[in-house]
Protein backbone atom coordinates (compact mmCIF):
# COMPACT_ATOMS: atom_id res chain seq x y z
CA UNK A 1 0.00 0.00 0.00
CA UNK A 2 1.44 4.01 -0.82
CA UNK A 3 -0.14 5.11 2.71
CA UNK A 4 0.93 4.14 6.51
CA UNK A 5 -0.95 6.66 7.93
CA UNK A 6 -4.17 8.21 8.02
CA UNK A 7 -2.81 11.14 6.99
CA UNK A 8 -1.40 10.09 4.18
CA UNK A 9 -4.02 8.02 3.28
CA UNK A 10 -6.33 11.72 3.03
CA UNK A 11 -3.44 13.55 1.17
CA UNK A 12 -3.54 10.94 -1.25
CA UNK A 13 -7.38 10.86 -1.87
CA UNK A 14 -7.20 14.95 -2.45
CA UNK A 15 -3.94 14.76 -4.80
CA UNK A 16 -5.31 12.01 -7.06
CA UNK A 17 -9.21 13.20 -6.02
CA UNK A 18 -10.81 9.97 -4.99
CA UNK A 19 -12.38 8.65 -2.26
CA UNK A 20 -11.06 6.33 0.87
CA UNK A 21 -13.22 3.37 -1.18
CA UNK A 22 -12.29 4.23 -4.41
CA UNK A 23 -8.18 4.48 -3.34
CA UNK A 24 -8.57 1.06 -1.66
CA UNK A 25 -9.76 -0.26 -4.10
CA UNK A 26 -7.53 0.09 -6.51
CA UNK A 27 -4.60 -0.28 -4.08
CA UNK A 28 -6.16 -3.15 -3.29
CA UNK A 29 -6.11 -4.42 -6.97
CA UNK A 30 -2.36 -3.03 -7.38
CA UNK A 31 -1.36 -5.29 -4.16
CA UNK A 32 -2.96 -9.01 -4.66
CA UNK A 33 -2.32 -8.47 -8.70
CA UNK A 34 -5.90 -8.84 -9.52
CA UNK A 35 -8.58 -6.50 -12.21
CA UNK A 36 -10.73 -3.95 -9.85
CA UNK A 37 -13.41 -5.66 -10.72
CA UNK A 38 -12.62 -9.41 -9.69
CA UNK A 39 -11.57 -7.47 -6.31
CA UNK A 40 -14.83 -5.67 -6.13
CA UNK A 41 -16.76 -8.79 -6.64
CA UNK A 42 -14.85 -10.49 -3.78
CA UNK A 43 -15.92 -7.23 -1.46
CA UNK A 44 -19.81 -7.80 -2.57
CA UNK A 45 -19.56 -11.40 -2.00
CA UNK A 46 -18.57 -10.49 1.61
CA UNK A 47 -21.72 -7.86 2.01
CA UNK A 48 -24.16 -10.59 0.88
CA UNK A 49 -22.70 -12.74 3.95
CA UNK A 50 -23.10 -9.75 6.15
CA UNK A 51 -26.75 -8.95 4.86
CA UNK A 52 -27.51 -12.31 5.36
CA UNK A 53 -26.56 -12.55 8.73
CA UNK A 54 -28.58 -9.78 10.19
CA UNK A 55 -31.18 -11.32 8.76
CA UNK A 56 -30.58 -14.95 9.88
CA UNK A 57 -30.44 -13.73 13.70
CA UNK A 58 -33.62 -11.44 13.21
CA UNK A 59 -35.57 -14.18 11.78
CA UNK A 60 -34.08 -17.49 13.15
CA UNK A 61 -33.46 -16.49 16.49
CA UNK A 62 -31.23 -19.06 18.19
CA UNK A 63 -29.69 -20.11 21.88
CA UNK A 64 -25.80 -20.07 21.45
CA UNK A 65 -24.26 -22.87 22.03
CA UNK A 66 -23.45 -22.60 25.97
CA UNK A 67 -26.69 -21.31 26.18
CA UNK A 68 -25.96 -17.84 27.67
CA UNK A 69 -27.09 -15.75 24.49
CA UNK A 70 -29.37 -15.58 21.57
CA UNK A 71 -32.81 -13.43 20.61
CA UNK A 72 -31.90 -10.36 22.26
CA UNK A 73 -31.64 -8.51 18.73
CA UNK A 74 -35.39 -9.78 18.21
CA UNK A 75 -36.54 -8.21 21.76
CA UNK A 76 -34.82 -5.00 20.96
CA UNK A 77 -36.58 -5.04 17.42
CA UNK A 78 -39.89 -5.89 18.56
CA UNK A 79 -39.33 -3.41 21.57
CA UNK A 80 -38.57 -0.57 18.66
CA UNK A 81 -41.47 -1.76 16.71
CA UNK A 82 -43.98 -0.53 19.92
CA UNK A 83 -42.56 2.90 19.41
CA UNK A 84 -41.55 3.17 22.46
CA UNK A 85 -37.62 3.76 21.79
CA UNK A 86 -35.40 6.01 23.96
CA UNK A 87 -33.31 6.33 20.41
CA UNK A 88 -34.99 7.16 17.34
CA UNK A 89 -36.08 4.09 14.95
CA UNK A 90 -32.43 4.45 12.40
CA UNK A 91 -30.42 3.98 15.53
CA UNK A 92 -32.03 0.78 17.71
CA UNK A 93 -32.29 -0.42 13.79
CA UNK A 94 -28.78 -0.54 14.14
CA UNK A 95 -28.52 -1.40 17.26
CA UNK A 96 -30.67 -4.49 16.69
CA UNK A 97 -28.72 -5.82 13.64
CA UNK A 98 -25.31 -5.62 15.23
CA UNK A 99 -26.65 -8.21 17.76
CA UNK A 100 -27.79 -10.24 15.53
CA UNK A 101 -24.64 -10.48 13.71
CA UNK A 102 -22.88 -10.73 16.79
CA UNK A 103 -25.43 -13.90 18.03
CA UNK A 104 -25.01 -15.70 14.88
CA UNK A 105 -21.20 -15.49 15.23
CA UNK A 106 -22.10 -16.90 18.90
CA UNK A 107 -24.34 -19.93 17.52
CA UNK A 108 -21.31 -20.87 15.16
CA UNK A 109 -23.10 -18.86 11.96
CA UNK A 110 -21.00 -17.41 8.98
CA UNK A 111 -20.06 -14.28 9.57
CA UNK A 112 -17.57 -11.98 8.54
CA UNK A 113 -15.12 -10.97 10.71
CA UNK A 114 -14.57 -6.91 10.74
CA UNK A 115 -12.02 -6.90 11.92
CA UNK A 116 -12.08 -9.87 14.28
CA UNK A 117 -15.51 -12.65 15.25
CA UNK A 118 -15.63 -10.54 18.15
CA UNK A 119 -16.48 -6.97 16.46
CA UNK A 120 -18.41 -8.81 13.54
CA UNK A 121 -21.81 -7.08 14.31
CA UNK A 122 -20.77 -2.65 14.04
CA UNK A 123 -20.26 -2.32 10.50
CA UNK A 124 -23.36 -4.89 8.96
CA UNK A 125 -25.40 -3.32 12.06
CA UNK A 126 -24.46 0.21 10.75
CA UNK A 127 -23.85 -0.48 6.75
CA UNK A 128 -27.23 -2.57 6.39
CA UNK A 129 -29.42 -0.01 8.57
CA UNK A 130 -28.16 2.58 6.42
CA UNK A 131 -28.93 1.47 3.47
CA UNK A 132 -32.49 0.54 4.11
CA UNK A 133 -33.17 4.22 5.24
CA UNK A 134 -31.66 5.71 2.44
CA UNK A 135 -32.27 3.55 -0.18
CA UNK A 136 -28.38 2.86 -1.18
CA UNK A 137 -27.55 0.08 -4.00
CA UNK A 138 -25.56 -2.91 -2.47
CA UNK A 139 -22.34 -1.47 -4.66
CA UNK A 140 -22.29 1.62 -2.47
CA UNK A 141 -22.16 -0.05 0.59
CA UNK A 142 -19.35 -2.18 -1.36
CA UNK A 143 -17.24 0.69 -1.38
CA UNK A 144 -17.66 1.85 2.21
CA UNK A 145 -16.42 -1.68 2.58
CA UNK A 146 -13.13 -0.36 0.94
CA UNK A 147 -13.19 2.63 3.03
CA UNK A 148 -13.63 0.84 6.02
CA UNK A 149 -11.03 -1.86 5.02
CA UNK A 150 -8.53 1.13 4.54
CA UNK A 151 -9.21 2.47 7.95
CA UNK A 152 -8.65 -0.58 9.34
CA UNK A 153 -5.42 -1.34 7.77
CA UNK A 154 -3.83 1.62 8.99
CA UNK A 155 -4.82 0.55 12.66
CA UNK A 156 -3.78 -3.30 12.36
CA UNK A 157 -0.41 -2.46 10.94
CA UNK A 158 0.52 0.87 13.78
CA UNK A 159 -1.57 -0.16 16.77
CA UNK A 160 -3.76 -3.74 17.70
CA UNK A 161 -6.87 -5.09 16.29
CA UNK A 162 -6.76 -8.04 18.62
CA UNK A 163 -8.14 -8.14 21.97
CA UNK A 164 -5.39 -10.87 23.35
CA UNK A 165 -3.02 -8.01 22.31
CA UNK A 166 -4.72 -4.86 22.76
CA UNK A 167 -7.97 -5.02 25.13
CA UNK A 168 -11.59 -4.93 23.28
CA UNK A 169 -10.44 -1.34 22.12
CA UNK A 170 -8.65 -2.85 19.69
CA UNK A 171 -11.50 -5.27 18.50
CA UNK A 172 -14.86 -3.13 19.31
CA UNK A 173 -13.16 0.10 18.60
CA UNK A 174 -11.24 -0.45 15.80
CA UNK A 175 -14.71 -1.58 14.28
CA UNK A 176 -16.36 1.66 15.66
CA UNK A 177 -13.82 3.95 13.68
CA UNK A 178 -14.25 2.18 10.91
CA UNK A 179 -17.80 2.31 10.44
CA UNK A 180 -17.72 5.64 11.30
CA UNK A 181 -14.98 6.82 8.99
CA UNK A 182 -16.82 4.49 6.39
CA UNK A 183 -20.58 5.92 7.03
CA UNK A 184 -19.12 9.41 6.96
CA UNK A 185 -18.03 8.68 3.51
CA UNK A 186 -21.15 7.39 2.35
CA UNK A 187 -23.04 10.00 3.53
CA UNK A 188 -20.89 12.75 0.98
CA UNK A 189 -18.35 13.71 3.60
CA UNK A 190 -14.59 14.53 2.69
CA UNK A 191 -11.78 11.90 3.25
CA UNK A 192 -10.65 14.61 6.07
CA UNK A 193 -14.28 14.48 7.78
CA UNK A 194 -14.22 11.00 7.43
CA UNK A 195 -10.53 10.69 9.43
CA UNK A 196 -12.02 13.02 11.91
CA UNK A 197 -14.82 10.25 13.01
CA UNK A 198 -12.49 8.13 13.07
CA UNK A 199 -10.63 9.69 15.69
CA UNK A 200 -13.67 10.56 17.86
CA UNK A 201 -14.74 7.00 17.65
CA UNK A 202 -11.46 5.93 18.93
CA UNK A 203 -10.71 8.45 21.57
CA UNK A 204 -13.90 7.34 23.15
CA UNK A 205 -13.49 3.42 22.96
CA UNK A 206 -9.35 3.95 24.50
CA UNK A 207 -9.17 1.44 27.68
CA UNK A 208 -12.19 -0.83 26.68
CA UNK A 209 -10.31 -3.84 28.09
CA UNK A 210 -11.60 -7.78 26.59
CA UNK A 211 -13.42 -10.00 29.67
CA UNK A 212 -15.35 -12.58 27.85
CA UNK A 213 -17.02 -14.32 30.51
CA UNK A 214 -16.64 -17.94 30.40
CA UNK A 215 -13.57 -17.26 27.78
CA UNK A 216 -16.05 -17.37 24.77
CA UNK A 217 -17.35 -14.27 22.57
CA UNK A 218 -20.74 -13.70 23.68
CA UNK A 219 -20.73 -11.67 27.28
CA UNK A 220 -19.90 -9.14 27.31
CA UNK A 221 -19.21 -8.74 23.53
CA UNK A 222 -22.44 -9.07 22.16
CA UNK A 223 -24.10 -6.27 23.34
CA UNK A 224 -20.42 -4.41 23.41
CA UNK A 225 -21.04 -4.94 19.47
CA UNK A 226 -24.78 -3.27 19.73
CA UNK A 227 -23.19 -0.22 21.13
CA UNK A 228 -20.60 0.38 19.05
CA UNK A 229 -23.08 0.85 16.29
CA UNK A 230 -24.80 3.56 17.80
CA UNK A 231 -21.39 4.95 19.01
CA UNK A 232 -20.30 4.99 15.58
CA UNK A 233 -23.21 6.69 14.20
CA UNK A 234 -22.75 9.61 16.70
CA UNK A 235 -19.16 9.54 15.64
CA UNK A 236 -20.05 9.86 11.95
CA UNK A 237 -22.79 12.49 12.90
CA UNK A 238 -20.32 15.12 14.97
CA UNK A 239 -17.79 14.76 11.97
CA UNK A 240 -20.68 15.69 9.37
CA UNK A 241 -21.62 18.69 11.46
CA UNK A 242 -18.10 19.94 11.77
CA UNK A 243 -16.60 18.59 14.85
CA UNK A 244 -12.51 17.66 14.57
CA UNK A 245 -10.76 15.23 16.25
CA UNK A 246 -8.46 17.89 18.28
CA UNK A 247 -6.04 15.05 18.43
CA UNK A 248 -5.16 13.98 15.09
CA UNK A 249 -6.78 10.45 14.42
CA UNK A 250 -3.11 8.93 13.99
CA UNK A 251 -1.59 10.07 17.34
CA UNK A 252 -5.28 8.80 18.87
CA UNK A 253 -3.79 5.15 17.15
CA UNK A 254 -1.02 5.66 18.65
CA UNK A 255 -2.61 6.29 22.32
CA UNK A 256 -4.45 3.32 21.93
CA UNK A 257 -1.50 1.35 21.40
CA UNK A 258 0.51 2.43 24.54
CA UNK A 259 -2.87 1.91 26.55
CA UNK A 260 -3.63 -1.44 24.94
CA UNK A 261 0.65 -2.46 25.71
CA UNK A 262 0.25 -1.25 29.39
CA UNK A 263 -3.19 -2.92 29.80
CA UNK A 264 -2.83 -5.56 32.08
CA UNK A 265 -2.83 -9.82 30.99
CA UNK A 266 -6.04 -10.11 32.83
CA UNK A 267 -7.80 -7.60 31.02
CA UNK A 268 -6.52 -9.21 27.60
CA UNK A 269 -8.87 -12.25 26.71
CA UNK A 270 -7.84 -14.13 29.13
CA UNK A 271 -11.15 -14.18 31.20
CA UNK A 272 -8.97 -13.88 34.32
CA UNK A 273 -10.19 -10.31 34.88
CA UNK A 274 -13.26 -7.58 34.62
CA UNK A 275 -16.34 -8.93 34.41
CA UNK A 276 -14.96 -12.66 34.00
CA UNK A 277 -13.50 -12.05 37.37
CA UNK A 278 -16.87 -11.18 38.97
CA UNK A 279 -18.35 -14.04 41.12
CA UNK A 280 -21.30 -14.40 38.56
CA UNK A 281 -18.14 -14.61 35.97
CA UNK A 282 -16.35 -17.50 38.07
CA UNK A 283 -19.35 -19.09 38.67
CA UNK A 284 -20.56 -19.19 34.72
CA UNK A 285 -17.51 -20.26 34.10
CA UNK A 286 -17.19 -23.32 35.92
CA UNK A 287 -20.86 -24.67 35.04
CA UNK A 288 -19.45 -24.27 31.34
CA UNK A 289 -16.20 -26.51 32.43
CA UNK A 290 -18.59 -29.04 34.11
CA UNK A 291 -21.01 -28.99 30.89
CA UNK A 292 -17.98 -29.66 28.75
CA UNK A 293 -16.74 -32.42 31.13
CA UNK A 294 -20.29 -34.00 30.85
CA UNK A 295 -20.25 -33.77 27.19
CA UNK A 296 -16.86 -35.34 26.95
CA UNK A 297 -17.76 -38.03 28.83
CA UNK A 298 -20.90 -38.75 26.87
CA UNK A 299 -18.97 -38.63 23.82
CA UNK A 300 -15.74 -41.38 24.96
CA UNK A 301 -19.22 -43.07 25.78
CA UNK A 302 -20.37 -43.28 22.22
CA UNK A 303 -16.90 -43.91 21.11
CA UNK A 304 -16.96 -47.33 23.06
């Protein structure tokens, strides 16, 4: 790729005047040594997955597999639906779809990971909202998958997008600036507006650490996934109106990778620490162990 940095990744989309999407795109071709087009089809191929899973976990809702999750994103649908919403309709819409991405991941679904399983539901929660209220062709959204892919480049390759490495601010908000940078794009805004939501996202996901309860991707990261979809929306919202990231969006990358280095192990997906530390955690935690024990003993039963 010609860009490192966010910054250069903007003075490149005003010198050659293109977009974040349109840039990545063809880097993207340049790179793997494919046509635009077979790359582009690759991109759509991975929206279809993503439309399909907000509708799988609307429609077909399902207990995950330790049976700790599943329907929520129905409840908060149907509880949008009565019109009774503390947010307005576009933003529990998105709120709804990014758990039900994030519960199909948890009931061993196909999803796409953006960038990890564990932030799967923020940009199909915020991308597939969008485009039902206003009215966007699948190949737009296909190209705020190459803006998003951009932004998220530049933060796997200067900071974390891991949680083992990083905390859940690398996971949850790396996903948050890039669906806000991305949205922000589709909505007409400048490569320079769209950096800017990028770095408010960020500076207000820095020190999310990663307790999965039970060590598996559902609590607390499920409904970690529904918020960062409205978070990102705000984000994409304050950089519209005119709001700057006072801190350049690169140094922000930057801050979260000396927070997410200094974070402690136990607040790194190791379910040792947060809220997998609580005595509801520990608790949750060994019922799974003894439900896998049982299991394991059913199976060698089986076996013989």
């Amino acid at each position: 790729m010609r860009f490192s940095s966010l910054k250069e990744l903007a003075e490149l989309c005003r010198e050659e005047k293109l977009t974040i999407g349109e840039l990545m795109l063809r880097e993207q071709a340049l790179e793997s040594g494919t046509d635009e087009a077979r790359v582009f089809g690759q991109m759509a191929d991975y929206y279809k997955v993503m439309k399909e899973a907000v509708k799988k976990g609307l429609d077909e809702p399902a207990k995950s597999r330790s049976g700790l999750t599943g329907g929520d994103a129905r409840r908060v649908l149907d509880y949008m639906q009565n019109g009774v919403s503390s947010l307005d309709g576009e933003a529990c819409k998105a709120l709804a779809y990014a758990l039900s991405v994030s519960e199909v991941n948890a009931t061993m679904g196909r999803i796409i990971a953006t960038p990890t399983a564990g932030s799967c539901g923020i940009i199909p929660g915020v991308f597939v909202s969008s485009q039902e209220r206003f009215g966007w062709p699948d190949d737009r959204l296909v190209m705020g998958l190459f803006a998003a892919g951009a932004i998220g480049y530049v933060i796997a390759n200067n900071s974390f997008v891991s949680g083992a490495e990083g905390g859940c601010q690398a996971e949850v908000g790396s996903a948050i600036g890039m669906a806000a940078g991305a949205l922000t794009e589709l909505r007409g805004g400048t490569p320079e507006q769209a950096l800017h939501a990028v770095g408010l996202a960020l500076k207000n996901s820095l020190g999310l650490i990663c307790d999965p309860v039970g060590g598996l991707v559902e609590i607390p990261c499920i409904v970690r996934n529904g918020f960062g979809a409205v978070t990102a929306l705000a984000a994409a919202d304050m950089a519209m109106a005119g709001i700057r990231s006072v801190i350049p969006s690169d140094e922000v990358i930057q801050v979260m990778l000396e927070v997410g280095s200094a974070m402690p192990e136990q607040h790194r997906e190791t379910a040792k620490g947060g809220l997998a530390g609580t005595p509801t955690g520990k608790r949750i935690m060994k019922e799974l162990s003894v439900q896998t024990q049982e299991g394991e003993t059913r199976d060698d039963e089986v076996d013989q």
